[in-house]
Structure formats: structure tokens, C-alpha cells
C-alpha atoms as a PDB file:
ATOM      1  CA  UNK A   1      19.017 -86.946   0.857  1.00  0.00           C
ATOM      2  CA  UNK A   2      22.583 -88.884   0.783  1.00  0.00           C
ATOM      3  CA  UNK A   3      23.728 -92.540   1.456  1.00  0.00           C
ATOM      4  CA  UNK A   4      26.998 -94.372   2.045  1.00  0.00           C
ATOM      5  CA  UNK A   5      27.799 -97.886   1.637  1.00  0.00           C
ATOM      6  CA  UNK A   6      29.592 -99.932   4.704  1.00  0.00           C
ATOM      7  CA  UNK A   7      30.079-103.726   4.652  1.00  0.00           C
ATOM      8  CA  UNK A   8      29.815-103.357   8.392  1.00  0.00           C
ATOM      9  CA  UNK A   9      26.601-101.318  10.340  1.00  0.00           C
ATOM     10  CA  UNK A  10      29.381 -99.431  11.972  1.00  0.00           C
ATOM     11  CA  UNK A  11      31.611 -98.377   9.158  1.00  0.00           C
ATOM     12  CA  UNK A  12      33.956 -97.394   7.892  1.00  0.00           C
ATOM     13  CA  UNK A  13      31.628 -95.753   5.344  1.00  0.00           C
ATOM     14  CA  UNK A  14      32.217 -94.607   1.820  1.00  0.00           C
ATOM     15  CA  UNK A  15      31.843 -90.814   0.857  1.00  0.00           C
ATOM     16  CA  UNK A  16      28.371 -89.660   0.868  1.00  0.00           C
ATOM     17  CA  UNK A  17      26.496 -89.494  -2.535  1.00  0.00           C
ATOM     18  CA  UNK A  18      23.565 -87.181  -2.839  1.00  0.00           C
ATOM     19  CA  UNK A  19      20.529 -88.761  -4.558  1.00  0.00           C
ATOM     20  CA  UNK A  20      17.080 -85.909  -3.528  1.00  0.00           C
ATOM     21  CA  UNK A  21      16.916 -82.158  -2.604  1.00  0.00           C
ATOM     22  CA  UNK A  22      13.599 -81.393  -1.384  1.00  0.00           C
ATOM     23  CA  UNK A  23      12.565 -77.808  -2.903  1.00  0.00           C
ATOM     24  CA  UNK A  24       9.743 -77.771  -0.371  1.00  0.00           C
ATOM     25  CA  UNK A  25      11.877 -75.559   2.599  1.00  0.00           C
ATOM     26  CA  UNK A  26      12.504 -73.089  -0.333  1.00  0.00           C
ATOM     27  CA  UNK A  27       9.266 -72.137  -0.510  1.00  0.00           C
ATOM     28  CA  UNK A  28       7.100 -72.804   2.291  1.00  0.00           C
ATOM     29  CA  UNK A  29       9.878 -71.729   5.569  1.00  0.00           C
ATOM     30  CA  UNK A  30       9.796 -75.358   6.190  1.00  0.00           C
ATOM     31  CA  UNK A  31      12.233 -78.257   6.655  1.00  0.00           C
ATOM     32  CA  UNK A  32      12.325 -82.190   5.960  1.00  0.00           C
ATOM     33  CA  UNK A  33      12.899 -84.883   7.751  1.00  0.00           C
ATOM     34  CA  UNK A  34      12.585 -88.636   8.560  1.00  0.00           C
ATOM     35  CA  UNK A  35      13.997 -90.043   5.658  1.00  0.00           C
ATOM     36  CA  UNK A  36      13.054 -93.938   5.202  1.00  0.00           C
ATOM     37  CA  UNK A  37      13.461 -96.392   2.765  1.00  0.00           C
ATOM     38  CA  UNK A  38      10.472 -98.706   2.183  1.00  0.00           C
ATOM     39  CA  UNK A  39      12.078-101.882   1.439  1.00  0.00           C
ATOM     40  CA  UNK A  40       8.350-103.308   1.103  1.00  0.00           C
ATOM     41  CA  UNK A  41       7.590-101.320  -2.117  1.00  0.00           C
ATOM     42  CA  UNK A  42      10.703-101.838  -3.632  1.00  0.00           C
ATOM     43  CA  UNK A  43      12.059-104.266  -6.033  1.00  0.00           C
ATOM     44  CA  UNK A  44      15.785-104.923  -7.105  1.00  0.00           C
ATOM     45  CA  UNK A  45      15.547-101.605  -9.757  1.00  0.00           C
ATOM     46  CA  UNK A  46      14.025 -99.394  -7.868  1.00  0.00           C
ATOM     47  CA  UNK A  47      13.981 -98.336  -4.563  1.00  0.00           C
ATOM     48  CA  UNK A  48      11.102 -96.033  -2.377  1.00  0.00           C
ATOM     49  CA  UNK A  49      11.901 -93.411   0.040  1.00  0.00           C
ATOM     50  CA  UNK A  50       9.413 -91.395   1.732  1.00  0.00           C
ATOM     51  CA  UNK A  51       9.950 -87.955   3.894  1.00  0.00           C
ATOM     52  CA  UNK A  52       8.280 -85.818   5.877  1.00  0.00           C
ATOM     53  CA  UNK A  53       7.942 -82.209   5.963  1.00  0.00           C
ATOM     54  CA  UNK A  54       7.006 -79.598   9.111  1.00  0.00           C
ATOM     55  CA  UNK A  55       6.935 -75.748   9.029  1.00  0.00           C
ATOM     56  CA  UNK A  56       8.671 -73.173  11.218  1.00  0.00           C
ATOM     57  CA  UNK A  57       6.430 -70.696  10.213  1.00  0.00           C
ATOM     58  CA  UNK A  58       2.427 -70.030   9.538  1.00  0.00           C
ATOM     59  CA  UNK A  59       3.030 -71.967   5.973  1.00  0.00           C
ATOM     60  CA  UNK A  60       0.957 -74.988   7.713  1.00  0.00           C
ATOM     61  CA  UNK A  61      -2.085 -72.934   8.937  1.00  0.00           C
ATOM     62  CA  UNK A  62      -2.501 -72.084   5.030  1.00  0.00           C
ATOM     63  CA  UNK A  63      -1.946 -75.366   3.575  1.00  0.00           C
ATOM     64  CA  UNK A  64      -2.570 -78.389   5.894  1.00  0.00           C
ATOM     65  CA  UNK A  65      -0.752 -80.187   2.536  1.00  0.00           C
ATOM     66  CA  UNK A  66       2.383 -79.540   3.981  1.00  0.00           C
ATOM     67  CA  UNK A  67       1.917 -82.557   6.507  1.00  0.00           C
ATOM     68  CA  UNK A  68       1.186 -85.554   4.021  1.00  0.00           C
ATOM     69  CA  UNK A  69       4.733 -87.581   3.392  1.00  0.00           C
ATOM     70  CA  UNK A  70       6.538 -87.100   0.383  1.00  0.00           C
ATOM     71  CA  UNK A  71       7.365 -90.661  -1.609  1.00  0.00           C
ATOM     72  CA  UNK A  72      10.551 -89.896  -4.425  1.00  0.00           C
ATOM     73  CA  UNK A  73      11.568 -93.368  -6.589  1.00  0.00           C
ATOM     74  CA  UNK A  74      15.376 -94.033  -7.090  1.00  0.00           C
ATOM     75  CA  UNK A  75      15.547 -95.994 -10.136  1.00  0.00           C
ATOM     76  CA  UNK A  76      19.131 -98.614 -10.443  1.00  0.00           C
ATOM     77  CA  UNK A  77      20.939 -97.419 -13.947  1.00  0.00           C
ATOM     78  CA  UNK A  78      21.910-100.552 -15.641  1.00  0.00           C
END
């Protein structure tokens, strides 16, 4: 997961900064998706961000795990 910072919803944007690599597509043939901060759980130091994940391959039929979102925590360094 990245972000960039615009004063403007439009741009222009500043370079990307990477904050999360998900390890799950390593190991289940999977990818991630939908990305979303949750501006309701967060407070002014630390931020929520959940994802989902989805297989391309029979990794689901094994584990129905792999469907249940994914929350990470970006903490603000003071």
C-alpha cells in the first residue's frame, strides 16, 4: 500500500511513499485489494486501513480465512 499528498483532489501529487506489503499473495496464489482508510477508528496518531484479499487459485476452498479483511495500524512518528 502507498499514498501521496495533494492540496487539491486532482493533484498535482507528491511521489508515492510505501507504508504495507501484504505477504498474503506470497503464499496463498492470491492478491489484495480494496484498500480503505477508516477514518472512524482513527484518531490524530494513528490511522486504520483495512484490505481485502481473493485467490486465483484453490487456496480459498482450503482455507475460507482467506476472505475475512485484513485491518494494519499506521502509527504518526512524533
Amino acid at each position: 500500500m502507498s499514498y501521496a499528498l495533494s492540496d487539491t483532489p486532482f493533484g498535482p501529487f507528491d511521489a508515492w511513499v510505501d507504508i504495507y506489503q501484504a505477504l498474503e499473495p506470497q503464499f496463498l496464489d492470491a492478491f489484495t485489494y480494496n484498500a480503505k482508510i477508516h477514518y472512524h477508528l482513527s484518531s490524530e496518531d494513528t490511522i486504520y486501513i483495512s484490505y481485502n484479499v481473493n485467490s486465483i487459485g484453490f487456496a480459498a476452498f482450503v482455507d475460507a480465512n482467506i476472505y475475512y479483511p485484513r485491518f494494519i495500524r499506521l502509527d504518526r512518528i512524533k
